[in-house]
Protein backbone atom coordinates (compact mmCIF):
# COMPACT_ATOMS: atom_id res chain seq x y z
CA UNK A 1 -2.34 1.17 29.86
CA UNK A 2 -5.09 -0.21 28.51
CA UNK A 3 -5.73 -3.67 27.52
CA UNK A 4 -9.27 -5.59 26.54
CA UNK A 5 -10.66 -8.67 25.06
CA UNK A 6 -12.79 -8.56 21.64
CA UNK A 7 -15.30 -11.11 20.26
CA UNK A 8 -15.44 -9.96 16.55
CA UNK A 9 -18.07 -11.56 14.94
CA UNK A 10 -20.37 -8.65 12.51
CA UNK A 11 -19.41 -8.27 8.80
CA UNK A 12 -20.75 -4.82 9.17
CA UNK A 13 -17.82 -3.17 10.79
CA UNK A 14 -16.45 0.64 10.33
CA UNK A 15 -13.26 2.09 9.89
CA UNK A 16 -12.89 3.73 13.64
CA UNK A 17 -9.96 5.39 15.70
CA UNK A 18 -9.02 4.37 19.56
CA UNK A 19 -7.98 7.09 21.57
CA UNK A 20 -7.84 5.76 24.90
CA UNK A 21 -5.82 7.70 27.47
CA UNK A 22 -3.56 9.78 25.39
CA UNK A 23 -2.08 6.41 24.34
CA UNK A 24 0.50 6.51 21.83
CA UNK A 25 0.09 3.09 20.24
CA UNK A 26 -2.28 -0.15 20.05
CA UNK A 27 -1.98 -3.23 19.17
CA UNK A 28 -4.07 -6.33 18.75
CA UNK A 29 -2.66 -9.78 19.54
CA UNK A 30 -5.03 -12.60 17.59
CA UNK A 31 -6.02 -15.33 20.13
CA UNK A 32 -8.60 -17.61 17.91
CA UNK A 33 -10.14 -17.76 14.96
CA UNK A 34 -9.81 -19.33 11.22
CA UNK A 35 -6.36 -18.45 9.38
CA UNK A 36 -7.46 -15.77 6.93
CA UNK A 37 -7.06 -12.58 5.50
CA UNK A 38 -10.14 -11.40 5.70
CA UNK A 39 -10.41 -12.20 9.48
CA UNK A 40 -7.61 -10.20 10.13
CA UNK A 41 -8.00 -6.01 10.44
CA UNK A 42 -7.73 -3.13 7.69
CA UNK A 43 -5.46 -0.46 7.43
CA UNK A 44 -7.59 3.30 6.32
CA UNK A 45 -6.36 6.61 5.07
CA UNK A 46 -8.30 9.18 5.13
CA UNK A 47 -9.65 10.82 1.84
CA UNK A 48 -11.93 13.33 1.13
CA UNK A 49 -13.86 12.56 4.42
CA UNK A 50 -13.74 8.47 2.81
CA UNK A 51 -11.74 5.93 4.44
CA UNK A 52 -9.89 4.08 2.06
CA UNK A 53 -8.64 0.04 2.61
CA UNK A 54 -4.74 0.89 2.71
CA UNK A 55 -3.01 -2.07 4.09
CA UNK A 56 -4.84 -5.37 5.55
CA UNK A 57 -3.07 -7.87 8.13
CA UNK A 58 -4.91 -10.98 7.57
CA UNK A 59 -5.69 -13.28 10.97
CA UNK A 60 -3.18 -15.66 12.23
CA UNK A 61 -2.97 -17.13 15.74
CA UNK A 62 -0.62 -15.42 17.89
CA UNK A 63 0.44 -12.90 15.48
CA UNK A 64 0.73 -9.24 17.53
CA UNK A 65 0.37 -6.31 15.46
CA UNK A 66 0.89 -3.10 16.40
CA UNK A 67 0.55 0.82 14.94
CA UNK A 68 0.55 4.36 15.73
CA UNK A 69 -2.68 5.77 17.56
CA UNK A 70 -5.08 7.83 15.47
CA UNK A 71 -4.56 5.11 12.38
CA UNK A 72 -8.44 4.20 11.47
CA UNK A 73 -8.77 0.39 11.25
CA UNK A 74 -11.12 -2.35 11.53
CA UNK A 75 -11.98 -6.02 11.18
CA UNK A 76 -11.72 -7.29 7.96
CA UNK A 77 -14.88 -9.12 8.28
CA UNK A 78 -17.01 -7.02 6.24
CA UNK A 79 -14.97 -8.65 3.53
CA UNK A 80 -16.57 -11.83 3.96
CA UNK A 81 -20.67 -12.73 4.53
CA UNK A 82 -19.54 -15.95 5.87
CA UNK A 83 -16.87 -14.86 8.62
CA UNK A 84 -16.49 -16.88 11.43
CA UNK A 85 -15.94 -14.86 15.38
CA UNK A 86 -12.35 -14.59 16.19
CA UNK A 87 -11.27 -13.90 19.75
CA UNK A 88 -8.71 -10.93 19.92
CA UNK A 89 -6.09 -9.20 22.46
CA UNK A 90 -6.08 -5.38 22.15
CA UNK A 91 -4.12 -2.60 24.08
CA UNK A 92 -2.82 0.64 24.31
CA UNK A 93 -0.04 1.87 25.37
CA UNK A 94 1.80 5.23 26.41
């Protein structure tokens, strides 16, 4: 029910949760930006109040991905000093 744009363009992002409306699941549908994996997002688990990289989805144009609410994630930019902005899709959904 929800559904925004995103300019991601800081390396110093944090693993984060949506909740947005009681929605049941996001997704993210990459609209521009370099081909790379560390323009993409990261995947957390939670451990001992530490986020932990889990699983990372690396940026490719057009590619939709989609998980669970209450799944901490965040841009992979941090990952590199040098990252260019990439344009995103993202929405929730009941």
């Amino acid at each position: 029910k929800t559904l925004n744009f995103s300019l991601a363009h800081k390396p110093d992002n944090f693993p984060h949760v949506d909740t947005y409306h009681n929605a049941s699941f996001q997704f993210i549908i990459y609209i521009n930006g370099p081909t790379d994996i560390n323009q993409g997002t990261g995947f957390y688990i939670k451990e001992n109040k530490e986020a932990i990289l889990n699983t990372h989805v690396g940026f490719y144009l057009n590619r939709l991905v989609m998980w669970n609410c209450g799944v901490y994630h965040a841009p992979l930019l941090w990952n590199n000093k040098e990252a260019e902005p990439r344009i995103s899709l993202l929405g929730q959904l009941k």
